[in-house]
Protein backbone atom coordinates (compact mmCIF):
# COMPACT_ATOMS: atom_id res chain seq x y z
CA UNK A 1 0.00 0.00 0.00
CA UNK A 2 1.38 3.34 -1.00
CA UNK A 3 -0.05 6.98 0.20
CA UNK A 4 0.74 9.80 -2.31
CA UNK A 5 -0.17 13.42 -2.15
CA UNK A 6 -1.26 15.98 -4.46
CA UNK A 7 1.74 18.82 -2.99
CA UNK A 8 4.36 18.39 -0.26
CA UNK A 9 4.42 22.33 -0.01
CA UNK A 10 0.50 23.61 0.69
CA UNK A 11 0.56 27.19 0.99
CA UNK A 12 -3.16 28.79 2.15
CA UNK A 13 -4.17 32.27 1.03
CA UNK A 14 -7.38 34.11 2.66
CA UNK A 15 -10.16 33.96 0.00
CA UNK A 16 -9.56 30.88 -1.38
CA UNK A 17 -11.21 29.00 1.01
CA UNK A 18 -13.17 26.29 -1.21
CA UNK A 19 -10.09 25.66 -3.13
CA UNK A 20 -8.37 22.20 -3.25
CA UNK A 21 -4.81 22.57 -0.55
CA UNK A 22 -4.11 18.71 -0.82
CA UNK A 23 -5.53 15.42 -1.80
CA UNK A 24 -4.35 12.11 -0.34
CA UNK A 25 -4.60 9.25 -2.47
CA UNK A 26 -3.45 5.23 -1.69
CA UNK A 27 -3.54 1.99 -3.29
CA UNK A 28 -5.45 -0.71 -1.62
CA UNK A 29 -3.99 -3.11 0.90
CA UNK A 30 -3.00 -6.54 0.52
CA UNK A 31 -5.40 -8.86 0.20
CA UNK A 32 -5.57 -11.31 3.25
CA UNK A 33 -7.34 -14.10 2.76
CA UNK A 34 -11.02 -15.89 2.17
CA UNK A 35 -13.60 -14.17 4.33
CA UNK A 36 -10.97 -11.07 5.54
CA UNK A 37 -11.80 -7.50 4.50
CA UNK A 38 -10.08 -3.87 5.12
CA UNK A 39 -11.06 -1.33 7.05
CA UNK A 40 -9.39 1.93 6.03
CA UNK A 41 -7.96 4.64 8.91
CA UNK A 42 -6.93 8.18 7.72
CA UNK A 43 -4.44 9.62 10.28
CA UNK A 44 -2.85 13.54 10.55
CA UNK A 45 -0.62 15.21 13.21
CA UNK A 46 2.27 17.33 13.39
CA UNK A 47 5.60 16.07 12.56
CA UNK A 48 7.15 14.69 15.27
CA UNK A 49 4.08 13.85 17.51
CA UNK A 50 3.88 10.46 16.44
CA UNK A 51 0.06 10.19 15.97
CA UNK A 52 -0.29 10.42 19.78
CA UNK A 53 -3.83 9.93 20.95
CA UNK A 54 -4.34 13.20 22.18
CA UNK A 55 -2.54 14.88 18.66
CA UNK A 56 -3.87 13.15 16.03
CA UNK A 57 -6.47 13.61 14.07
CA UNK A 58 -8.25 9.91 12.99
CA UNK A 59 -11.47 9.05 10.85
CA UNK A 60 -12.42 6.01 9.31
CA UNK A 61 -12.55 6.20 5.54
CA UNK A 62 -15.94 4.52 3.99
CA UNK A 63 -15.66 1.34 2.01
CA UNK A 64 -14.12 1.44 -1.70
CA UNK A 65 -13.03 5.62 -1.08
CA UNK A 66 -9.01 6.09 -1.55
CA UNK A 67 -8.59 9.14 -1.47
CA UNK A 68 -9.17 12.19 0.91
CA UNK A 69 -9.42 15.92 0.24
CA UNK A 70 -9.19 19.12 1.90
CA UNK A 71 -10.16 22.69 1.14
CA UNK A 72 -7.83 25.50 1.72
CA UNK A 73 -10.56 26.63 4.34
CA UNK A 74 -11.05 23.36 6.19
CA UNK A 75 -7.05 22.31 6.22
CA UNK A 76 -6.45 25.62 7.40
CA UNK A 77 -9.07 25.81 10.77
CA UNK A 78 -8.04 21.92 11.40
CA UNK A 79 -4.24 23.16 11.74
CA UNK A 80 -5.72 26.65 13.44
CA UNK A 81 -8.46 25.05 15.75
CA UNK A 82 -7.26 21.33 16.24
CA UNK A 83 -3.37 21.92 16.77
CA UNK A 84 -3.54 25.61 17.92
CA UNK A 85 -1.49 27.39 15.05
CA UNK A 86 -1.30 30.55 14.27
CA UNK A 87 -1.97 32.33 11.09
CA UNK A 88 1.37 32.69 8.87
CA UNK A 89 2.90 30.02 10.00
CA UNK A 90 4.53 26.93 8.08
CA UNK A 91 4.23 23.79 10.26
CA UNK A 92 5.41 20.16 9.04
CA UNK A 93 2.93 17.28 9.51
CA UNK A 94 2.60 13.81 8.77
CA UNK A 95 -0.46 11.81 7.41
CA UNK A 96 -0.99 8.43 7.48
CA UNK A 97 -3.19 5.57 5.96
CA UNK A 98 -4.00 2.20 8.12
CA UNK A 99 -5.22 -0.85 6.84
CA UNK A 100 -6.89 -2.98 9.24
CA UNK A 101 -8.07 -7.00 8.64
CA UNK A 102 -11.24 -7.56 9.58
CA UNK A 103 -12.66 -10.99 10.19
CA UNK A 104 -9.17 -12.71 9.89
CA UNK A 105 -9.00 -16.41 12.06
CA UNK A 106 -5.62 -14.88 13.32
CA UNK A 107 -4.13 -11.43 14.33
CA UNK A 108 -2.90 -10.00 11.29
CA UNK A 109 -0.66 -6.42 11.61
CA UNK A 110 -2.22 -3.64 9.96
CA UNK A 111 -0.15 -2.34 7.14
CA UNK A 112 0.47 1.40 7.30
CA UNK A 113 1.71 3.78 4.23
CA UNK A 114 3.21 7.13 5.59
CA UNK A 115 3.73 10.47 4.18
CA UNK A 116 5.13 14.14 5.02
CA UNK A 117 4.38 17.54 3.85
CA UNK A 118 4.15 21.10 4.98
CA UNK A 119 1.49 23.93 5.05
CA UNK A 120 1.35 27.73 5.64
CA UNK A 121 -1.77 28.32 7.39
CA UNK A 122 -3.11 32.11 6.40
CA UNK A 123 -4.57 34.54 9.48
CA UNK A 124 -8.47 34.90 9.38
CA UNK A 125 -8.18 38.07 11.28
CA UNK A 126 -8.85 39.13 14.88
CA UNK A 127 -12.50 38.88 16.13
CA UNK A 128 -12.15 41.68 18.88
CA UNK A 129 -15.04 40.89 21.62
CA UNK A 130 -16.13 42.81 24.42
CA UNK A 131 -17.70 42.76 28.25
CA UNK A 132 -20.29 45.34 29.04
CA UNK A 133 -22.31 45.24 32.22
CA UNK A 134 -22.52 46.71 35.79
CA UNK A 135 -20.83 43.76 36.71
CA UNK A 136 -17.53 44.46 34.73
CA UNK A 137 -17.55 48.12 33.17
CA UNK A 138 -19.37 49.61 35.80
CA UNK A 139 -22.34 50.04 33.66
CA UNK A 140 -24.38 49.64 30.55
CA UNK A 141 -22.94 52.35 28.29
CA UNK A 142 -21.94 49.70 25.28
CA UNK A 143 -18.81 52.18 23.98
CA UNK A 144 -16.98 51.60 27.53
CA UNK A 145 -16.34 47.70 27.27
CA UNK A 146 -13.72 45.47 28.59
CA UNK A 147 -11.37 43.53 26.34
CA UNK A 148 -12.16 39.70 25.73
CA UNK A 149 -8.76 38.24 24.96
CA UNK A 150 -8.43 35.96 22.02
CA UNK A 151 -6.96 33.27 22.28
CA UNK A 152 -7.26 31.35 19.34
CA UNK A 153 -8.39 33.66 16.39
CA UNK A 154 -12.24 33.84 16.35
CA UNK A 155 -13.08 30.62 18.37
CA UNK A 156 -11.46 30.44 22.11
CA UNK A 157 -11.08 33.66 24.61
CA UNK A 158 -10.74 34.16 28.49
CA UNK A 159 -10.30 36.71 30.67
CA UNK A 160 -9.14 36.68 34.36
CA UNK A 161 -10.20 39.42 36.48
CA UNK A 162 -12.41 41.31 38.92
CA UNK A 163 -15.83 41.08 38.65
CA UNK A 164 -18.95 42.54 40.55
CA UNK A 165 -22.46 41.36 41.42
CA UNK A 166 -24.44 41.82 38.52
CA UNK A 167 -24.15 40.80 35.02
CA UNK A 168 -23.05 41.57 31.93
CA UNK A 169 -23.12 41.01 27.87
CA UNK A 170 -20.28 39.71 24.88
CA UNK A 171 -20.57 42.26 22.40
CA UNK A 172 -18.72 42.50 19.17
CA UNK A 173 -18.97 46.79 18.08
CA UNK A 174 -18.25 49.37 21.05
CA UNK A 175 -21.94 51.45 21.03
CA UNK A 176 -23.83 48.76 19.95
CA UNK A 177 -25.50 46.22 22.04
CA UNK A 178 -26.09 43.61 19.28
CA UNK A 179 -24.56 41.35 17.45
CA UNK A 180 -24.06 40.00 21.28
CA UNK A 181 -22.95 36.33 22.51
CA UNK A 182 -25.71 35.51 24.86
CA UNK A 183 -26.06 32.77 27.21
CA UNK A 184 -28.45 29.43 27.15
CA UNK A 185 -29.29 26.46 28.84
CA UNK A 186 -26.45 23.73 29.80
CA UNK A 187 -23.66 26.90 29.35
CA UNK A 188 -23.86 27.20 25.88
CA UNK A 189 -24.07 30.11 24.29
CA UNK A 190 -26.12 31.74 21.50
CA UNK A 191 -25.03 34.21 18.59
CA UNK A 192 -27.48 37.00 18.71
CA UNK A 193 -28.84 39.58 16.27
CA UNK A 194 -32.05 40.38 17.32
CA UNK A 195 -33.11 40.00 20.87
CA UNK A 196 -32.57 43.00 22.70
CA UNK A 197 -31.03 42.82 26.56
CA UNK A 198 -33.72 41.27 29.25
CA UNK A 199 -32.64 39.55 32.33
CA UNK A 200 -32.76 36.26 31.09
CA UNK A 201 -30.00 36.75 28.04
CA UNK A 202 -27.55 38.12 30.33
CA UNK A 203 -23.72 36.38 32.05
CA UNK A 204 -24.96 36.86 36.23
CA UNK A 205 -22.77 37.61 38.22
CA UNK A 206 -23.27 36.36 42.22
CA UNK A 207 -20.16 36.93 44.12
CA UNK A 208 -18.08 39.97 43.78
CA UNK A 209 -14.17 38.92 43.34
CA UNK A 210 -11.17 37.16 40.67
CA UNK A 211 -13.39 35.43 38.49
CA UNK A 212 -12.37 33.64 34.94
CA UNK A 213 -14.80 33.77 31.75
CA UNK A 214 -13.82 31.37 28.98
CA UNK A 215 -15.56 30.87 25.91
CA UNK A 216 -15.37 28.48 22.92
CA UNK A 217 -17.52 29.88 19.86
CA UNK A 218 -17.05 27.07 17.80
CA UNK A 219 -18.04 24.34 20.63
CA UNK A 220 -20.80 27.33 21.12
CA UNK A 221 -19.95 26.96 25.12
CA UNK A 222 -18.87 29.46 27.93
CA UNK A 223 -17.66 28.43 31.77
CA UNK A 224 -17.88 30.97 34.32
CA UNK A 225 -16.28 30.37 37.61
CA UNK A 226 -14.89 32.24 40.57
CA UNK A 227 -10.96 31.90 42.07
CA UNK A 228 -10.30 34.14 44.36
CA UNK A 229 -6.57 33.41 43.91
CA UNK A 230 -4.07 33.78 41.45
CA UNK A 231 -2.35 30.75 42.43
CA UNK A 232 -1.79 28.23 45.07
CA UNK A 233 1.51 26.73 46.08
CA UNK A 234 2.57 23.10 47.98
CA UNK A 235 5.47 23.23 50.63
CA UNK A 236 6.40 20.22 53.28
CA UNK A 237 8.20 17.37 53.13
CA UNK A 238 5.08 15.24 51.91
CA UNK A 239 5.56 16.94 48.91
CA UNK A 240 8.54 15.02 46.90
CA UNK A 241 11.61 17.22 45.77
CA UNK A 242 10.33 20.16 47.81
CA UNK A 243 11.10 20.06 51.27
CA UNK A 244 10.28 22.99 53.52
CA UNK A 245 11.90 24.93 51.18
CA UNK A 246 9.28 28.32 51.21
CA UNK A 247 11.35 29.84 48.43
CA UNK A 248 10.79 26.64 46.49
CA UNK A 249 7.17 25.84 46.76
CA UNK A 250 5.45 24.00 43.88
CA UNK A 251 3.15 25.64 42.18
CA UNK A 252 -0.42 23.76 41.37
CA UNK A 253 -2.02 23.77 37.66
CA UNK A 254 -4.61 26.19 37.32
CA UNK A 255 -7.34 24.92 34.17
CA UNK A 256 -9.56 27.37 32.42
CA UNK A 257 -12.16 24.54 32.02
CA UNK A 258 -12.57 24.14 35.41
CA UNK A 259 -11.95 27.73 37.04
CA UNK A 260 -12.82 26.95 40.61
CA UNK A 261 -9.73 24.56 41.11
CA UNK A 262 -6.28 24.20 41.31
CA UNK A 263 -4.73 20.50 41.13
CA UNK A 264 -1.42 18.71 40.82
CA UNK A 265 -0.99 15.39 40.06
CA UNK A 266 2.39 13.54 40.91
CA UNK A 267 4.36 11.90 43.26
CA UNK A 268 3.94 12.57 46.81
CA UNK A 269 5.81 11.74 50.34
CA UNK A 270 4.19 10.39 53.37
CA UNK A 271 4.52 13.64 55.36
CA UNK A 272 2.88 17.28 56.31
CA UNK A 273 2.35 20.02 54.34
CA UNK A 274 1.03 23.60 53.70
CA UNK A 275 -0.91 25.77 50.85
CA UNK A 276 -0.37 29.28 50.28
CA UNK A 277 -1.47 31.44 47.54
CA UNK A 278 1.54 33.26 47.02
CA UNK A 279 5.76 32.08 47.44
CA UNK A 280 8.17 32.94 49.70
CA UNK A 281 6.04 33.92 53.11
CA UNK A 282 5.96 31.61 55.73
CA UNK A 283 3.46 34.45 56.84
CA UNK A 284 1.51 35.11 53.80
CA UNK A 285 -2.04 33.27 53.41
CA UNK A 286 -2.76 29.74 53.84
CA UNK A 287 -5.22 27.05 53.40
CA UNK A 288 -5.13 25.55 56.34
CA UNK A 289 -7.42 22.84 58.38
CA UNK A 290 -8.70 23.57 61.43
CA UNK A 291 -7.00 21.32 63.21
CA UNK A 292 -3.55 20.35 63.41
CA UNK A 293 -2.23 17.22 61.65
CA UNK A 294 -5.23 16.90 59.92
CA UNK A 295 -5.16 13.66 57.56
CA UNK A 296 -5.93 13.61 53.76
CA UNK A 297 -7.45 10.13 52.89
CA UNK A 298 -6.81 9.48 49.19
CA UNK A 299 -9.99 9.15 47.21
CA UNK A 300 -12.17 10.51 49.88
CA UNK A 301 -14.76 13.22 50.04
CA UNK A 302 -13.49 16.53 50.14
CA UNK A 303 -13.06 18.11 53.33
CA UNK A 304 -13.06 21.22 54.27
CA UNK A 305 -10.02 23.99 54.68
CA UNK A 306 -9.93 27.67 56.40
CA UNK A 307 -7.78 30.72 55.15
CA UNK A 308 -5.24 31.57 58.18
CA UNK A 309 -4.14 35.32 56.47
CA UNK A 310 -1.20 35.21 58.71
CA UNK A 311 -0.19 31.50 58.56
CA UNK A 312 -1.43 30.89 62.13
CA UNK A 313 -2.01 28.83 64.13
CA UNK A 314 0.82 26.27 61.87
CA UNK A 315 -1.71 23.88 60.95
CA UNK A 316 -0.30 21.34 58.86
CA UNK A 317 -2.26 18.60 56.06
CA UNK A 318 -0.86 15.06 56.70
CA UNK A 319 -0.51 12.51 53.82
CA UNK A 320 0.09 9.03 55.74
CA UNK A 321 1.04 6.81 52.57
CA UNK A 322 3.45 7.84 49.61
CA UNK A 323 2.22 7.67 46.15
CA UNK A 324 0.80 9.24 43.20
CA UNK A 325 -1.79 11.02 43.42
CA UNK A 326 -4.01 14.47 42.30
CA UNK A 327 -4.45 17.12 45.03
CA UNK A 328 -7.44 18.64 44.09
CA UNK A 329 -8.06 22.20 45.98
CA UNK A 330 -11.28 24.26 45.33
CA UNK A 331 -10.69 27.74 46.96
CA UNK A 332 -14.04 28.91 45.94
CA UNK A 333 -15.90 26.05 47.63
CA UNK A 334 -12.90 26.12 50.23
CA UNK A 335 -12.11 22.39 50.08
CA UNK A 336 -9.27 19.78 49.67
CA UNK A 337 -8.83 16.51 47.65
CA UNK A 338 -6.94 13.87 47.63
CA UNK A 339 -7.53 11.42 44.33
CA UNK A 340 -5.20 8.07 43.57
CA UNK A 341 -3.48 8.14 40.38
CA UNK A 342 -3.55 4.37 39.01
């Protein structure tokens, strides 16, 4: 089985969207056997990544196709959306065909045809978006809007920052209150032309504080949540290659999908340790529980911490058993997690 391609060197433009970029064509596989038959695989990721998993993009081809095609405009949001290029930007990637036996009496290997090429993906243009409300600009005048950051041109943004109680509205033109991204059911959101502002097509805001808004336009979804700190960080000598070391402390992960909590997954020591949201200050704020010593139990309900703003009294978490494990910490719900890593 051989894979061949229409260019090795795709080059994009903006405007030429329904244009061919690159066709993939193969020869069938082998033939193996009475009563066997082929099942076809089409495979894509960047050069390098090895078709990992979490990289590559897979579909199963239909029976009696050999060939795939894809438009400037779809080969250019896979590489923009999918593997979170940029516009202008030549990248190297790999594409792959798999032929899988069916219905053989024995395991038979699948036999795999490889090829390489590049592309230059082309910019579709910034898609500035903006926050108007008494919950973030102080009011409803639409010309005095906060910034929505884009993160991936004209499908992902977030922003991090103070909010108020109240609400507020995703608009695309400063003075104008519509087009607008409005909110629906299940935290999915709605592109709207029409409908003007009521209090049911509105972002509510309930607690006043650090809160994250993300947004996907293309999965049509939003998540809203509320972290009251920038960041949390692990010292003690439960947590491995850190040590009471407050200069040192490890630094949890922080996801935009899921606002209200900080986790780190890795090994840990059996041992004591402390959370602060900020390095260096043995007297800065903690998350401590309100009693000393007080033991995590891995894969347990969450239990609950207090904020010392001084440090004091030292109350210390234990974890009785080294391993690996995610420490899950939710500062807006104020708890602590301990989850086994298999």
């Amino acid at each position: 089985m051989t894979l061949t391609l229409s260019s090795e060197e795709v080059v994009m433009t903006k405007g030429n969207d329904n244009a061919i970029a690159i066709t993939f064509n193969w020869t069938p596989g082998n033939d193996r056997g009475p009563e066997t038959s082929l099942q076809y695989f089409f495979r894509m990721d960047i050069e390098g990544n090895n078709f990992g998993q979490e990289t590559a993009v897979q579909e199963e081809i239909p029976s009696g196709v050999f060939s795939k095609t894809y438009t400037a405009g779809e080969l250019n949001s896979l590489l923009l959306k999918k593997f979170g290029l940029r516009g202008n930007v030549l990248t190297n990637l790999e594409a792959q065909i798999i032929a899988k036996v069916n219905n053989s009496e024995q395991f038979q290997k699948p036999e795999i045809a490889t090829a390489s090429f590049s592309a230059t993906t082309f910019s579709l243009g910034p898609l500035p978006l903006f926050m108007v409300g008494d919950a973030i600009s102080g009011g409803w005048d639409y010309s005095s809007g906060v910034s929505l950051p884009e993160i991936t041109e004209r499908t992902i943004y977030n922003y991090v920052g103070n909010f108020s109680i109240g609400a507020f509205k995703i608009i695309e033109n400063p003075g104008n209150e519509l087009p607008s991204y409005d909110p629906a059911n299940g935290n999915t959101i709605v592109y709207n032309e029409t409908d003007p502002r009521t209090n049911d097509n509105v972002f509510k805001v309930e607690h006043t504080g650090r809160h994250s808004f993300y947004m996907d336009i293309d999965e049509g979804t939003y998540i809203f949540g509320y972290i009251p700190y920038e960041s949390i960080y692990m010292v003690g000598n439960a947590i491995t290659g850190i040590g009471w070391d407050i200069g040192n402390a490890k630094k949890m992960t922080w996801n935009t999908k899921i606002p209200e909590e900080f986790s780190y997954t890795g090994k840990f020591d059996a041992g004591q340790f402390k959370l602060y949201t900020q390095q260096g200050d043995w007297n800065g704020r903690a998350l401590m529980p309100a009693v000393n010593e007080t033991k995590i139990v891995p894969d347990a309900n969450p239990i609950p911490m207090s904020l010392m703003p001084n440090a004091q009294p030292d109350n210390k978490w234990v974890i009785e058993s080294a391993g690996t494990y995610k420490l899950i910490v939710n500062p807006a719900k104020m708890t602590i997690q301990l989850k086994t890593v298999n």
